[in-house]
Protein backbone atom coordinates (compact mmCIF):
# COMPACT_ATOMS: atom_id res chain seq x y z
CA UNK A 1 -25.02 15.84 5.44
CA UNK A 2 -22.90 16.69 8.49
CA UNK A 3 -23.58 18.56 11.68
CA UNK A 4 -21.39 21.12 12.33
CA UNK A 5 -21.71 23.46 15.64
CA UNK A 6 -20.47 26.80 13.95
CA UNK A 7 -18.63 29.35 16.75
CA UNK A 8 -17.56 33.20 16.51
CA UNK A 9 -15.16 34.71 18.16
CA UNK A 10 -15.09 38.71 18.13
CA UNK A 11 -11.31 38.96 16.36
CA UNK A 12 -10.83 35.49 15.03
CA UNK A 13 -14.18 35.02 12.98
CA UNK A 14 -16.24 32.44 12.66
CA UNK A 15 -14.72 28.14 13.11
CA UNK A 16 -16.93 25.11 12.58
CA UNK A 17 -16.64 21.81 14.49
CA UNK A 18 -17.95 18.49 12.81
CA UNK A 19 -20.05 16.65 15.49
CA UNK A 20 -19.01 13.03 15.79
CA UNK A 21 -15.98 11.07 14.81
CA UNK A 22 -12.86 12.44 13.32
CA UNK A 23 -11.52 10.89 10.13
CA UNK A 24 -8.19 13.53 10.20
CA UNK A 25 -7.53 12.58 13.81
CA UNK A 26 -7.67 9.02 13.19
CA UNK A 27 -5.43 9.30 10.09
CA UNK A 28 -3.17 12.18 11.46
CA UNK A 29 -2.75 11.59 15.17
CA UNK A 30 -0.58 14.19 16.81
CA UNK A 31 -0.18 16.21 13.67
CA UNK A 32 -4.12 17.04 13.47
CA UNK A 33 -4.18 17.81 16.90
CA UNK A 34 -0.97 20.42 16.67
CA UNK A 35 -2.86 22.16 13.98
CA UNK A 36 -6.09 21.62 15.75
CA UNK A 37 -4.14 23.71 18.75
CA UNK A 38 -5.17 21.37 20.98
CA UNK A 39 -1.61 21.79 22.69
CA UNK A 40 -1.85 19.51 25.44
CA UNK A 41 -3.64 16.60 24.36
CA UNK A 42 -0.69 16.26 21.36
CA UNK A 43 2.05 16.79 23.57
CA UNK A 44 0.35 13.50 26.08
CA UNK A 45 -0.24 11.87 22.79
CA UNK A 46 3.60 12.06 22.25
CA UNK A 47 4.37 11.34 25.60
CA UNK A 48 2.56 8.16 25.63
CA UNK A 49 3.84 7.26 22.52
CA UNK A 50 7.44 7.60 23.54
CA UNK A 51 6.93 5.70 26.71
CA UNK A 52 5.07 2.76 24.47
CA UNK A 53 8.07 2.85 22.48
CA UNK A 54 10.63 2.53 25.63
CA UNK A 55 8.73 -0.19 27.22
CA UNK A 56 8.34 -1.94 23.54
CA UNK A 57 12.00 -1.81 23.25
CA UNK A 58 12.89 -3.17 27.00
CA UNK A 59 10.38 -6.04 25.94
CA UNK A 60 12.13 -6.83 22.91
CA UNK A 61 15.68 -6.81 24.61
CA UNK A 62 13.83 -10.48 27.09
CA UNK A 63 14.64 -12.98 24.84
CA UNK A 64 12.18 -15.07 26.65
CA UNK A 65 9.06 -16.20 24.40
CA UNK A 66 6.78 -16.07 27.43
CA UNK A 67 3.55 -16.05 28.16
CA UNK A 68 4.16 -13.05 30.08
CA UNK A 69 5.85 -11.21 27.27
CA UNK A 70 2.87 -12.38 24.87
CA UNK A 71 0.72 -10.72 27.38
CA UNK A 72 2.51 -7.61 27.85
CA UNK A 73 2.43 -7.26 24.07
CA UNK A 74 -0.94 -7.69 23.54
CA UNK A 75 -1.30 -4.54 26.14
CA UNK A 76 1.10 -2.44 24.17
CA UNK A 77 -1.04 -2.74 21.17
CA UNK A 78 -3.85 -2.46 22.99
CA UNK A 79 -2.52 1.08 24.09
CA UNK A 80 -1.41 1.71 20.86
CA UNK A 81 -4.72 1.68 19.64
CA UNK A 82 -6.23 3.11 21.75
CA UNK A 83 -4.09 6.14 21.79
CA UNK A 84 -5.28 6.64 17.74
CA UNK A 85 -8.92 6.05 18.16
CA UNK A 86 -9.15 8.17 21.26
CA UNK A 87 -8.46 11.33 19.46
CA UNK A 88 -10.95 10.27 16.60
CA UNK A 89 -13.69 9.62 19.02
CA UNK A 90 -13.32 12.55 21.29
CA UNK A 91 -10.88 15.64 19.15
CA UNK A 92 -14.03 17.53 18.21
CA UNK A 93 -15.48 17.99 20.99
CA UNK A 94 -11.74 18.61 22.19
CA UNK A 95 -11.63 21.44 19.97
CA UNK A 96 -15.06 22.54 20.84
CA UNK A 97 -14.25 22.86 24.25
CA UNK A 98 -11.06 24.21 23.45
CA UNK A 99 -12.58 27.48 21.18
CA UNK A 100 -14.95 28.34 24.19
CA UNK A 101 -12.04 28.50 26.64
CA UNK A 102 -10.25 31.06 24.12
CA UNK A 103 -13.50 33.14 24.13
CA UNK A 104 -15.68 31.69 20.99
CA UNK A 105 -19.00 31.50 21.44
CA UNK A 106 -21.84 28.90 19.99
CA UNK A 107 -23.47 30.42 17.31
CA UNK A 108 -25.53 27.83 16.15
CA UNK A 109 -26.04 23.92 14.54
CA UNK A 110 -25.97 23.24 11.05
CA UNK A 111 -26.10 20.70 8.24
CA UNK A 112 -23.90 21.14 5.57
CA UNK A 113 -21.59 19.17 3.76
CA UNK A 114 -18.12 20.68 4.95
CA UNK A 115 -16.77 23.51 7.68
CA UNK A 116 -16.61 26.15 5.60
CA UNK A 117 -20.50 25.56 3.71
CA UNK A 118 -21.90 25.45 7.58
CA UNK A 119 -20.45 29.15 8.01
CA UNK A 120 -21.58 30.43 4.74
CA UNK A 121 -24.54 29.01 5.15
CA UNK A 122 -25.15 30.74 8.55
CA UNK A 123 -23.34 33.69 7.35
CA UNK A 124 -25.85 33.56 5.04
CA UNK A 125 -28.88 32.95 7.11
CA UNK A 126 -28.08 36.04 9.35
């Protein structure tokens, strides 16, 4: 079972939010968090992607096998990575945080097995 923190917002219904890691963020990157709305954080995620792949091409233009490039692509990757497990780690409470700015409030916790069994199953309970 899963925990889910189920909100409701007066127009927009009800929207759970797994607790924990994010298995569509890690997979989808940018494209979860466009659909997740979380504006912002996808447009820096394709920011720093673009710049990652600017400086990745100025490094590959050196012809120079130093240890200095070695280095600086070891960081690259390091950023790469970092910018896909970020999201995973920290997009639901992203979106948590997000649906109380636009007016949802925390209804309750639940265990259930997906989103949409956590609000039937308060839905349910009420």
């Amino acid at each position: 079972m899963k925990t889910f923190k189920v909100y409701k917002h007066p127009a927009q219904g009800f929207e759970a939010v797994k607790e924990g890691f994010s298995w569509p963020a890690l997979c989808f990157g940018p494209l979860w968090l466009f659909v997740k709305k979380l504006w912002m954080f996808a447009v820096a995620w394709i920011a720093v992607s673009v710049f990652l792949s600017v400086i990745e091409g100025i490094t590959d233009e050196v012809e120079t096998a130093s240890g200095r490039m070695t280095i600086a692509y070891l960081i690259v990757a390091g950023i790469y990575l970092a910018l896909w497990l970020i999201p995973a780690f920290k997009g639901n409470s992203w979106r948590a945080k997000n649906l109380l700015k636009h007016g949802y409030k925390l209804i309750s916790t639940v265990h259930a097995e997906t989103p949409d069994s956590a609000v039937v199953q308060l839905t349910k309970a009420t």
